[in-house]
PDB file of N, CA and C in Angstrom:
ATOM      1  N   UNK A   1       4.521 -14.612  -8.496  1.00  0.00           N
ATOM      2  CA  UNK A   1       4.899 -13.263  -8.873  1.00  0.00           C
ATOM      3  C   UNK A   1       5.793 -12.610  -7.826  1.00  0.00           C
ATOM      4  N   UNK A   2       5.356 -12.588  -6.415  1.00  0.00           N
ATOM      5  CA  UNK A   2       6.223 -12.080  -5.304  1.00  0.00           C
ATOM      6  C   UNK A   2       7.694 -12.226  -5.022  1.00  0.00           C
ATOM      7  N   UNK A   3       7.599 -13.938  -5.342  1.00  0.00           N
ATOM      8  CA  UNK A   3       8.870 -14.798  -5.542  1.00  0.00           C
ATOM      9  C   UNK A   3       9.626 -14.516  -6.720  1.00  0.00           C
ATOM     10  N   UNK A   4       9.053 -14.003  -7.641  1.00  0.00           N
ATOM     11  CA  UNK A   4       9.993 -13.592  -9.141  1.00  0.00           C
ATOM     12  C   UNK A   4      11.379 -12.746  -8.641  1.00  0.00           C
ATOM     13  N   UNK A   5      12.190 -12.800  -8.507  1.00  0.00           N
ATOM     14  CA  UNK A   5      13.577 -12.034  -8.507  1.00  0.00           C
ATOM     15  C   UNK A   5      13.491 -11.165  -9.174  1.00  0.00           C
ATOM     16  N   UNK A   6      12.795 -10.851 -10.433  1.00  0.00           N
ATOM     17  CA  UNK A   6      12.746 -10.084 -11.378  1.00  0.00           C
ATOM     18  C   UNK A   6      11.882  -8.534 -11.446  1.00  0.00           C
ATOM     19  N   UNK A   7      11.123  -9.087 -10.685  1.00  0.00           N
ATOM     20  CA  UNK A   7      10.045  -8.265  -9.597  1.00  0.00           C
ATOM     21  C   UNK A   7      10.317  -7.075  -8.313  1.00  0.00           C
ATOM     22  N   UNK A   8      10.131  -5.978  -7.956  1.00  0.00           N
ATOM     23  CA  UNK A   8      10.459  -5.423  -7.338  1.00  0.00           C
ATOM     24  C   UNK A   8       9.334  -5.241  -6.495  1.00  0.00           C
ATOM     25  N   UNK A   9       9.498  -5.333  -5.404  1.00  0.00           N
ATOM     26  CA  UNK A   9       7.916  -5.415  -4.505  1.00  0.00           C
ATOM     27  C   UNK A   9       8.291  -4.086  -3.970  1.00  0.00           C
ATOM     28  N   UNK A  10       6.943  -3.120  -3.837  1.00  0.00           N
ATOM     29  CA  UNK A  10       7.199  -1.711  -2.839  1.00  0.00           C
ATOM     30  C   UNK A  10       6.338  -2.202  -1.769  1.00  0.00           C
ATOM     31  N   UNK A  11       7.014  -1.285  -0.255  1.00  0.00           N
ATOM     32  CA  UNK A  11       6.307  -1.366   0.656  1.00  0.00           C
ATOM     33  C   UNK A  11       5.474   0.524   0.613  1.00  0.00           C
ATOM     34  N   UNK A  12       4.249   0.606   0.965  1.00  0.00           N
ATOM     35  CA  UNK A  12       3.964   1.751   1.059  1.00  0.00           C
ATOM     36  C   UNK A  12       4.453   2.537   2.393  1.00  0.00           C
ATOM     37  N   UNK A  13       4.839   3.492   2.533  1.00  0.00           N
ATOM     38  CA  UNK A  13       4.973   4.760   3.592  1.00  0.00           C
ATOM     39  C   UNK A  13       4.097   4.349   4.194  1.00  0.00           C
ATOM     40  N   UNK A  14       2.593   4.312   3.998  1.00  0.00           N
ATOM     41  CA  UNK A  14       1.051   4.224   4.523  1.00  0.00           C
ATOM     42  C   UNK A  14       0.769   3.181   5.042  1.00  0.00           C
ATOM     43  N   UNK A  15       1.472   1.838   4.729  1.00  0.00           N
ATOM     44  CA  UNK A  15       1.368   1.063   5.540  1.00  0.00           C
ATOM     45  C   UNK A  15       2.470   0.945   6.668  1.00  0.00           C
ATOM     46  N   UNK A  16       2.921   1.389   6.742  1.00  0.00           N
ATOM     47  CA  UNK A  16       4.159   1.470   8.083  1.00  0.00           C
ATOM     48  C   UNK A  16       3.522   2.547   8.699  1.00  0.00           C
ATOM     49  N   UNK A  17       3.367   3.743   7.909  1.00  0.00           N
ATOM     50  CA  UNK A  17       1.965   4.787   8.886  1.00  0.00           C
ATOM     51  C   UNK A  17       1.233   4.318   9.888  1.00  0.00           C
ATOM     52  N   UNK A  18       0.084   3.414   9.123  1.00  0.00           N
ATOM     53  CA  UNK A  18      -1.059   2.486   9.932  1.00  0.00           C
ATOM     54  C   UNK A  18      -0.923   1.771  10.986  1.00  0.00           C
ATOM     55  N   UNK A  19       0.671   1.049  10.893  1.00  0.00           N
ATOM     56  CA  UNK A  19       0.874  -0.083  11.604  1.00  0.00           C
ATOM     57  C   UNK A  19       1.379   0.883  12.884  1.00  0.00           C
ATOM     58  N   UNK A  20       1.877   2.142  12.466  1.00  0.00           N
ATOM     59  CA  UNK A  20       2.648   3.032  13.776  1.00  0.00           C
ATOM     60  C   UNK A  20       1.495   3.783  14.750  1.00  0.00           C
ATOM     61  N   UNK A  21       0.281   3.948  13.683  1.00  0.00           N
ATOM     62  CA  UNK A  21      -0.663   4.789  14.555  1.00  0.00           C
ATOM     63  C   UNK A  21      -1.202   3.693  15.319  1.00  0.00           C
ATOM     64  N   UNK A  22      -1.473   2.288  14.510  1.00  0.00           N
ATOM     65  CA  UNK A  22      -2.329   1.223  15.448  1.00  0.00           C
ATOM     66  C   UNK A  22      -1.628   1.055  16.877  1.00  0.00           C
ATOM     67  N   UNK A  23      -0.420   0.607  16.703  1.00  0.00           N
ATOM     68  CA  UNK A  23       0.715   0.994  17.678  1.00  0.00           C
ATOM     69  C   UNK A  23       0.653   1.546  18.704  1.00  0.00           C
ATOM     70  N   UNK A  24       0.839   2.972  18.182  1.00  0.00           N
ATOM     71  CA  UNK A  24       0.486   3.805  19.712  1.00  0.00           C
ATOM     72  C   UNK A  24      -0.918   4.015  19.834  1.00  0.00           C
ATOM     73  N   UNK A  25      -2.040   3.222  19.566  1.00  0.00           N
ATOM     74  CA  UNK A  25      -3.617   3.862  19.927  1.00  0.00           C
ATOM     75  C   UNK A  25      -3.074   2.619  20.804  1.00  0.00           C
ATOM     76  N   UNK A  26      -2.494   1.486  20.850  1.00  0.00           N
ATOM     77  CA  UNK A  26      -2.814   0.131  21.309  1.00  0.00           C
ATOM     78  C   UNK A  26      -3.598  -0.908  20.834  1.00  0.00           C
ATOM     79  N   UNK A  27      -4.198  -1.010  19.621  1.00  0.00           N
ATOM     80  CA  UNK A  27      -4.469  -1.642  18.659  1.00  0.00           C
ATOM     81  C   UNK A  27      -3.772  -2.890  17.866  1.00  0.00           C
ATOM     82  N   UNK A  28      -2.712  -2.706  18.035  1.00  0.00           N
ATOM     83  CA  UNK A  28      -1.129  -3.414  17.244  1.00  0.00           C
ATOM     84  C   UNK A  28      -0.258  -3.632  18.560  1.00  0.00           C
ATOM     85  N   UNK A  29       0.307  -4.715  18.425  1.00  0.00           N
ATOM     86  CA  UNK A  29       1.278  -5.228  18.781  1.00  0.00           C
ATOM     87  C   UNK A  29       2.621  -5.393  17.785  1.00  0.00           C
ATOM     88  N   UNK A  30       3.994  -4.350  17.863  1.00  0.00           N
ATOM     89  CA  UNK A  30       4.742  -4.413  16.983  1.00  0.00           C
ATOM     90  C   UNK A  30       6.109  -4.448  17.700  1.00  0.00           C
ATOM     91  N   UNK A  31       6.934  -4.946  17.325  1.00  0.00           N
ATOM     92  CA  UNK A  31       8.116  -4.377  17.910  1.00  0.00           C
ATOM     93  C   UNK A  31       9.473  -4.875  16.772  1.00  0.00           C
ATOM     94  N   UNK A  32       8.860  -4.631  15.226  1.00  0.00           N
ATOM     95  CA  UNK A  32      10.397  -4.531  14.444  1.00  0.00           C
ATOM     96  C   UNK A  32      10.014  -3.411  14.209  1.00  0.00           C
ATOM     97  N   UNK A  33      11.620  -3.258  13.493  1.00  0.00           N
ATOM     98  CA  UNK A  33      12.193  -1.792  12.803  1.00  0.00           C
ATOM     99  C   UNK A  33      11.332  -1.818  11.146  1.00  0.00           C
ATOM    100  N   UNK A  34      10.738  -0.853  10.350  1.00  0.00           N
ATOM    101  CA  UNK A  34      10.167  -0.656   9.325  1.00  0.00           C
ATOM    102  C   UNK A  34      11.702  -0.639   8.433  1.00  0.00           C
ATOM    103  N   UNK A  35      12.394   0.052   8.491  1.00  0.00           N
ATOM    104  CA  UNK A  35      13.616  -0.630   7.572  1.00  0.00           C
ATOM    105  C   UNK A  35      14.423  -1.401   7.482  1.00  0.00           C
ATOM    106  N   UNK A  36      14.604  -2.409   8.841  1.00  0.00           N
ATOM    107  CA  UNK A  36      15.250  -3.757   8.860  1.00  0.00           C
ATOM    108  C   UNK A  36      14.399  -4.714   7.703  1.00  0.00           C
ATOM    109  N   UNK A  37      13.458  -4.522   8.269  1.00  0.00           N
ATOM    110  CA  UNK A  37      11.532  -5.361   7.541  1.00  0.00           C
ATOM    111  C   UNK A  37      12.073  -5.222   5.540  1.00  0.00           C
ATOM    112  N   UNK A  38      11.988  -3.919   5.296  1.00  0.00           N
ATOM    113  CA  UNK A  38      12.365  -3.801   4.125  1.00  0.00           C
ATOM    114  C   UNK A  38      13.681  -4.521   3.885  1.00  0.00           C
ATOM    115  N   UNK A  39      14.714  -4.010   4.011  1.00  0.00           N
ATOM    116  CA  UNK A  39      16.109  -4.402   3.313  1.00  0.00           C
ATOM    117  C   UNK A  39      16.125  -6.337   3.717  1.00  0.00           C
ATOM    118  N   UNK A  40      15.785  -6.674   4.913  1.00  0.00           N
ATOM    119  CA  UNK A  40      16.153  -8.205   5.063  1.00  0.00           C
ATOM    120  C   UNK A  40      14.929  -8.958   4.225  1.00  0.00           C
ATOM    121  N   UNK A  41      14.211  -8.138   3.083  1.00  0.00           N
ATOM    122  CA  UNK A  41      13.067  -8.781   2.966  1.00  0.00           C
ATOM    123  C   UNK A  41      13.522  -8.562   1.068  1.00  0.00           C
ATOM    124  N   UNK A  42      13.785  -7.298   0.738  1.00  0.00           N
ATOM    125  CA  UNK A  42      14.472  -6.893  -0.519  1.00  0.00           C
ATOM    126  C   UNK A  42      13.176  -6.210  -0.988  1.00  0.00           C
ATOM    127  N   UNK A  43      12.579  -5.698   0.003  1.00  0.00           N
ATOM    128  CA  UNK A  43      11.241  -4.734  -0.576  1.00  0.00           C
ATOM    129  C   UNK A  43      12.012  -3.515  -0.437  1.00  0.00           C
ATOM    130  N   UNK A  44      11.066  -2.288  -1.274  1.00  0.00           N
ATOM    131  CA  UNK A  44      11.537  -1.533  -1.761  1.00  0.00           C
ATOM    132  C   UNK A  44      10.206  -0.105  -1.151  1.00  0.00           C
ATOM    133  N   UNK A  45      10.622   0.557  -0.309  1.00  0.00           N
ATOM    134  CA  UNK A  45       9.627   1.731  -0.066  1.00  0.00           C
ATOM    135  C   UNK A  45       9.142   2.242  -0.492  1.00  0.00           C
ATOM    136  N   UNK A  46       7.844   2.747  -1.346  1.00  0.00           N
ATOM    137  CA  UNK A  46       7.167   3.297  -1.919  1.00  0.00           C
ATOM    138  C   UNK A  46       6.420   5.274  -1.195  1.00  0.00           C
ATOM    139  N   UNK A  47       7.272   5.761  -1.124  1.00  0.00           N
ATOM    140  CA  UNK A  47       6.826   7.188  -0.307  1.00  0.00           C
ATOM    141  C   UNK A  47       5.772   7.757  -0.810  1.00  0.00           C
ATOM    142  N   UNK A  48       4.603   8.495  -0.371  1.00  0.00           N
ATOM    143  CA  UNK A  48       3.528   9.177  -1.009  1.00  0.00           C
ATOM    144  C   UNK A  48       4.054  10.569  -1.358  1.00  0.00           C
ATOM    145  N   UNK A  49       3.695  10.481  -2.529  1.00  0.00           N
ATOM    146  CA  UNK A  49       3.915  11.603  -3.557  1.00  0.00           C
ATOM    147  C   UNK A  49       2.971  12.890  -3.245  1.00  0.00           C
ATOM    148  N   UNK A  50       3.070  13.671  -4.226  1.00  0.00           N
ATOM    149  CA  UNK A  50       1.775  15.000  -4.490  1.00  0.00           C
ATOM    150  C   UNK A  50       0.888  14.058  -5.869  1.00  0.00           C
ATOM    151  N   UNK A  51       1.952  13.517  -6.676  1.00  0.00           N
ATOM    152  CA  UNK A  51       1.179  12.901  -7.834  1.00  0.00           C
ATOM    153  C   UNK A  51       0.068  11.767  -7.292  1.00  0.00           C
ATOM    154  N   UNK A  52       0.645  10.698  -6.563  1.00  0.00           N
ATOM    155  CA  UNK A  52      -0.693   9.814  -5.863  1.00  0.00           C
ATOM    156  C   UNK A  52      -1.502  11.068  -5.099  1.00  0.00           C
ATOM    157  N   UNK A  53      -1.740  12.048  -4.372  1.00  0.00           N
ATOM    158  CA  UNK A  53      -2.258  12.700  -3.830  1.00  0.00           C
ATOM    159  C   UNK A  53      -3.597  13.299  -4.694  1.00  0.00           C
ATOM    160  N   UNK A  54      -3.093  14.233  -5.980  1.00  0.00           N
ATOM    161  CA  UNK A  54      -4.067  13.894  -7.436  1.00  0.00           C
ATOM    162  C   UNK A  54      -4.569  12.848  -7.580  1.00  0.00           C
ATOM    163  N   UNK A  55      -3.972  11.376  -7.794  1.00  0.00           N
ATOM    164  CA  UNK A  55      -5.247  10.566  -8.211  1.00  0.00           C
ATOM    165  C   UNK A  55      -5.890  10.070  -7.110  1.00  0.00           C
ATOM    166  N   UNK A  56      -5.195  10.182  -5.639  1.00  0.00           N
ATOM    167  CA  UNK A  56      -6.609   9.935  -5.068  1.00  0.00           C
ATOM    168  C   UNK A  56      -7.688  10.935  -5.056  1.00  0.00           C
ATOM    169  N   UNK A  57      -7.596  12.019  -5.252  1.00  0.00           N
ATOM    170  CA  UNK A  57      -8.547  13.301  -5.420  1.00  0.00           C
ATOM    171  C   UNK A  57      -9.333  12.672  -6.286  1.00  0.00           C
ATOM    172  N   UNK A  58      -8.568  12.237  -7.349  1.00  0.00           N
ATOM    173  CA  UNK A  58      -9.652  11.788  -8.786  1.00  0.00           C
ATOM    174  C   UNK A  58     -10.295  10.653  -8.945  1.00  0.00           C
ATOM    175  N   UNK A  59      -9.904   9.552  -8.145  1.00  0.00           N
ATOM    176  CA  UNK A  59     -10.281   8.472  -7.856  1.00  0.00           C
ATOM    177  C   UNK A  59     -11.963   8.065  -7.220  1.00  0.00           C
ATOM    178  N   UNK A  60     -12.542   7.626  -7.270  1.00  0.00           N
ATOM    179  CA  UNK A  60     -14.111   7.059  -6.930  1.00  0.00           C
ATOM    180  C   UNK A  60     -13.719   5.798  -5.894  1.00  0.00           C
ATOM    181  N   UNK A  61     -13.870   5.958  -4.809  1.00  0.00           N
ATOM    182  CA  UNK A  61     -13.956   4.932  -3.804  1.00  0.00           C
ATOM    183  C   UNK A  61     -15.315   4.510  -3.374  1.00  0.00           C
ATOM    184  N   UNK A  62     -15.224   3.267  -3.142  1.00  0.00           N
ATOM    185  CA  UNK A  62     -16.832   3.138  -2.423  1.00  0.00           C
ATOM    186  C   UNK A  62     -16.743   2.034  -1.058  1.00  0.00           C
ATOM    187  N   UNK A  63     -15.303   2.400  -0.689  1.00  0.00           N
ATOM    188  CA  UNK A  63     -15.471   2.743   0.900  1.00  0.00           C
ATOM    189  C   UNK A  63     -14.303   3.464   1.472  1.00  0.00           C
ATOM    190  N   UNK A  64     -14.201   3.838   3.055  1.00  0.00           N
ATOM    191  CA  UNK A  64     -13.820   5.328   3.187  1.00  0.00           C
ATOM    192  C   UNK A  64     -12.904   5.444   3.925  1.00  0.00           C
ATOM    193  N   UNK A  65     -11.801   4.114   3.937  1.00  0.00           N
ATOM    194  CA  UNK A  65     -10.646   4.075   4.521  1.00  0.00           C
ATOM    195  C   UNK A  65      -9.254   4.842   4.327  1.00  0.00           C
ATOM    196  N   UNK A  66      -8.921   5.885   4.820  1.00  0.00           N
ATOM    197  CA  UNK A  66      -8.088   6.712   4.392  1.00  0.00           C
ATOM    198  C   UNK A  66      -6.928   5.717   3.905  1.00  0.00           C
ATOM    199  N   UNK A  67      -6.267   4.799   4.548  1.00  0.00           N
ATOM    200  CA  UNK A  67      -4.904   4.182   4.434  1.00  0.00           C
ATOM    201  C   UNK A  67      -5.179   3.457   2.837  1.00  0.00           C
ATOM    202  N   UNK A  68      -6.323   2.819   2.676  1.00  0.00           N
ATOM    203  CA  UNK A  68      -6.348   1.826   1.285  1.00  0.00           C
ATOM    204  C   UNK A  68      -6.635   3.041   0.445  1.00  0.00           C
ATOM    205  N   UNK A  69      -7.272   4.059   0.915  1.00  0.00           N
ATOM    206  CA  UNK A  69      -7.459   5.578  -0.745  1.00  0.00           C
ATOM    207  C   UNK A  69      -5.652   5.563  -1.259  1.00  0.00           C
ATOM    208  N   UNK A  70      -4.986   5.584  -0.080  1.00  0.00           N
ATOM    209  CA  UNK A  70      -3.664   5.957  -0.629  1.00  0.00           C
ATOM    210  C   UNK A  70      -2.955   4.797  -1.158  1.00  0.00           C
ATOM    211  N   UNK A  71      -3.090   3.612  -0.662  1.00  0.00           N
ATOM    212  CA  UNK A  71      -2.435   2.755  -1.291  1.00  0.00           C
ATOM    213  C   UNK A  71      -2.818   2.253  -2.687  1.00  0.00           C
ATOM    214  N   UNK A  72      -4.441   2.103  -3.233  1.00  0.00           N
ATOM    215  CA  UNK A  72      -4.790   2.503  -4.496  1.00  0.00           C
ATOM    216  C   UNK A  72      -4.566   3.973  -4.816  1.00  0.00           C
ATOM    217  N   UNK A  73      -4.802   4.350  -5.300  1.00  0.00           N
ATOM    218  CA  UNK A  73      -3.973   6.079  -5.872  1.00  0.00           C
ATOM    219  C   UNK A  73      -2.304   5.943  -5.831  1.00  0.00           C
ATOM    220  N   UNK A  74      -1.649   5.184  -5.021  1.00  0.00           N
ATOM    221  CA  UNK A  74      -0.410   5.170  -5.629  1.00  0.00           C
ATOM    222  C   UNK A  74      -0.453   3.596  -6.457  1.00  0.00           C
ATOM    223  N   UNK A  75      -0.712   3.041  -6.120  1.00  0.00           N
ATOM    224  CA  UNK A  75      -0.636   1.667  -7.216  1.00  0.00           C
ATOM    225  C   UNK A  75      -1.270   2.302  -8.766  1.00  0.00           C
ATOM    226  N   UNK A  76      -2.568   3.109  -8.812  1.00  0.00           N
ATOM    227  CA  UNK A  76      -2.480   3.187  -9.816  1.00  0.00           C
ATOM    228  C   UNK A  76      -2.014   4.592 -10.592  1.00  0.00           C
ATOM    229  N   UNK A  77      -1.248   5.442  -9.940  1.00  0.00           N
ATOM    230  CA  UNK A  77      -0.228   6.114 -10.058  1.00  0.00           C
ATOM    231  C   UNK A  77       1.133   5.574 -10.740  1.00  0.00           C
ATOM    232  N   UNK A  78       1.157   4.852 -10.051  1.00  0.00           N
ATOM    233  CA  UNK A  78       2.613   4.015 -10.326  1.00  0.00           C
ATOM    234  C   UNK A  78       2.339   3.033 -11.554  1.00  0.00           C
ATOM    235  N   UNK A  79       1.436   2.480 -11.916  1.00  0.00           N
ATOM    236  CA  UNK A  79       1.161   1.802 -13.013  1.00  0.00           C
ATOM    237  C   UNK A  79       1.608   0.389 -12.428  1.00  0.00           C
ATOM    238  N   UNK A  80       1.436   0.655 -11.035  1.00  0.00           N
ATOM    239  CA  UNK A  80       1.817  -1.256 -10.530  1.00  0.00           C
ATOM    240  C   UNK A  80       0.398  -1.535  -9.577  1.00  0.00           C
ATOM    241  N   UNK A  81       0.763  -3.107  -9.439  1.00  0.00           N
ATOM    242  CA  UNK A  81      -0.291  -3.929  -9.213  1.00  0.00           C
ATOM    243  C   UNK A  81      -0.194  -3.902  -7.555  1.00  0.00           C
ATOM    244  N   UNK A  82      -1.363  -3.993  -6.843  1.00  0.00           N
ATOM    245  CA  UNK A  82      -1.734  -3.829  -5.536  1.00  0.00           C
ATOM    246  C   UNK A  82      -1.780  -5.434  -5.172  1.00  0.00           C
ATOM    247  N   UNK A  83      -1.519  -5.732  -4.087  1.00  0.00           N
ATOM    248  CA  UNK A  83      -1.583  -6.998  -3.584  1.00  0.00           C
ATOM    249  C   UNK A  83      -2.212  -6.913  -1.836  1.00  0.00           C
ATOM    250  N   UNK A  84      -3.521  -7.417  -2.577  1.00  0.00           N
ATOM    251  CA  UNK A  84      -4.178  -7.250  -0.974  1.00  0.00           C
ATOM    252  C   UNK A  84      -5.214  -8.559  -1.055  1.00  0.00           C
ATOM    253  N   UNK A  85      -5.615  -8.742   0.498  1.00  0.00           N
ATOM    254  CA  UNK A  85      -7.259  -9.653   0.509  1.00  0.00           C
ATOM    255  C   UNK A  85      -8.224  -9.349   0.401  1.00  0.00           C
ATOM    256  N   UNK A  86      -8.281  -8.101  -0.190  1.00  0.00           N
ATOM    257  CA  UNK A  86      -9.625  -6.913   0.147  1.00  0.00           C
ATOM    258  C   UNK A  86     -10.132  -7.415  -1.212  1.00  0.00           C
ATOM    259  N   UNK A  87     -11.038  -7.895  -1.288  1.00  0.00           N
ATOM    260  CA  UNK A  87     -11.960  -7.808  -2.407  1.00  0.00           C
ATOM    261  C   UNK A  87     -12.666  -6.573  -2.811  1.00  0.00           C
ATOM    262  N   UNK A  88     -12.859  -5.814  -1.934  1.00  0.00           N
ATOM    263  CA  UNK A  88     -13.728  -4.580  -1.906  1.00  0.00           C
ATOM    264  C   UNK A  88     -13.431  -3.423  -3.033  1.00  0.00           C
ATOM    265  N   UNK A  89     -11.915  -3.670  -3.400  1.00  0.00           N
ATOM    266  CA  UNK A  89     -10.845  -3.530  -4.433  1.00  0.00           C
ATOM    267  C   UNK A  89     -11.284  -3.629  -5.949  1.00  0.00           C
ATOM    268  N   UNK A  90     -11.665  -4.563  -5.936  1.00  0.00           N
ATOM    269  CA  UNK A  90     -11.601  -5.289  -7.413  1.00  0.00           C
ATOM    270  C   UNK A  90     -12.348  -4.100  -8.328  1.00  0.00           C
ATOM    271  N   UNK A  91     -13.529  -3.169  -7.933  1.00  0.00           N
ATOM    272  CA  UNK A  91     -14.547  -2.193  -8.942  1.00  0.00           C
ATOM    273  C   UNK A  91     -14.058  -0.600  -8.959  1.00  0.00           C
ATOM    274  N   UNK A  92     -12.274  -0.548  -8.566  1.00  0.00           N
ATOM    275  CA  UNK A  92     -12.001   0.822  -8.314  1.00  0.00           C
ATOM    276  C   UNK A  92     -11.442   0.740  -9.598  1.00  0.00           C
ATOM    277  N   UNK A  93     -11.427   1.715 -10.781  1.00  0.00           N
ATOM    278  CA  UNK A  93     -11.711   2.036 -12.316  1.00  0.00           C
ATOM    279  C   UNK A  93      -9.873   1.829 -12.388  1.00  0.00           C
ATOM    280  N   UNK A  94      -8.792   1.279 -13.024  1.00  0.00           N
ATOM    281  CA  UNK A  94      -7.864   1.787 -13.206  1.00  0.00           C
ATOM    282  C   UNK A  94      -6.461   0.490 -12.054  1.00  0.00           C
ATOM    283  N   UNK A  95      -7.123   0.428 -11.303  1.00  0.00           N
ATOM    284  CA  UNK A  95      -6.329  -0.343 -10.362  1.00  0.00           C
ATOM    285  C   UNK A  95      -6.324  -1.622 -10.702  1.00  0.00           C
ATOM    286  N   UNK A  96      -4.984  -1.861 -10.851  1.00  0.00           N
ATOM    287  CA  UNK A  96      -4.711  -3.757 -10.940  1.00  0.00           C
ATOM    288  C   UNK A  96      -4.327  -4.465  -9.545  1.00  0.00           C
ATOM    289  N   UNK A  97      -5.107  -5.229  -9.707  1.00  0.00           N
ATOM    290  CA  UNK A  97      -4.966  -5.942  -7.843  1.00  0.00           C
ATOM    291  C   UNK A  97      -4.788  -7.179  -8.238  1.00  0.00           C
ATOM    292  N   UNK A  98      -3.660  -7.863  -7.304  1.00  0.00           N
ATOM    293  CA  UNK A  98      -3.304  -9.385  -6.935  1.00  0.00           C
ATOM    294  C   UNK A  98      -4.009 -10.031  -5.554  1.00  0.00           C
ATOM    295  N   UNK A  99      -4.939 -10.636  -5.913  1.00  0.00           N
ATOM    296  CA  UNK A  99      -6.158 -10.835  -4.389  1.00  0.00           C
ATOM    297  C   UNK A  99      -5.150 -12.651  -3.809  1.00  0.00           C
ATOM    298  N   UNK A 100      -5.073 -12.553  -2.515  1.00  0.00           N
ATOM    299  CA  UNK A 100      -4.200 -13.455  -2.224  1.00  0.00           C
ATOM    300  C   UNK A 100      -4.869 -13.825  -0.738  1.00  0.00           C
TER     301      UNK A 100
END
């Protein structure tokens, strides 16, 4: 699916967030650019809305990671599929996940 040409992969805002706060706590070790990453890769940025902001309000989580509330609430905002290893994923009402 990733590999499909046909396919448009988004990167979230929230995960370039995460990776910047891990960053400066010292947590992460990083040193590319977040939009080199995108364009040499042909991903496509996904920015957080006010609309994902609503469905995470409306959303039922049952665990309490701010960064994955937003990245489900915009996947299922967006009516696209989440691609993560998190199994923890799979029982949130509405969200389509690619477990890899």
């Amino acid at each position: 699916m990733i590999i499909d040409s046909e396919n448009t992969i988004f990167v979230s805002v929230a995960s370039f967030f995460e990776i910047g706060i891990k960053e400066k706590i010292g947590k992460l070790e990083f040193n590319g650019n977040f939009e080199t990453i995108l364009k040499s890769n042909g991903f496509e940025s996904l920015p957080i809305t006010l609309k994902h902001l609503e469905t995470l309000r409306k959303t039922e989580f049952t665990h309490k990671d701010p960064f994955d509330m937003v990245l489900i609430a915009q996947a299922i905002s967006e009516n696209i599929e989440l691609i993560s290893y998190n199994g923890k994923f799979l029982n949130v009402e509405g969200l389509k996940i690619i477990l890899c």
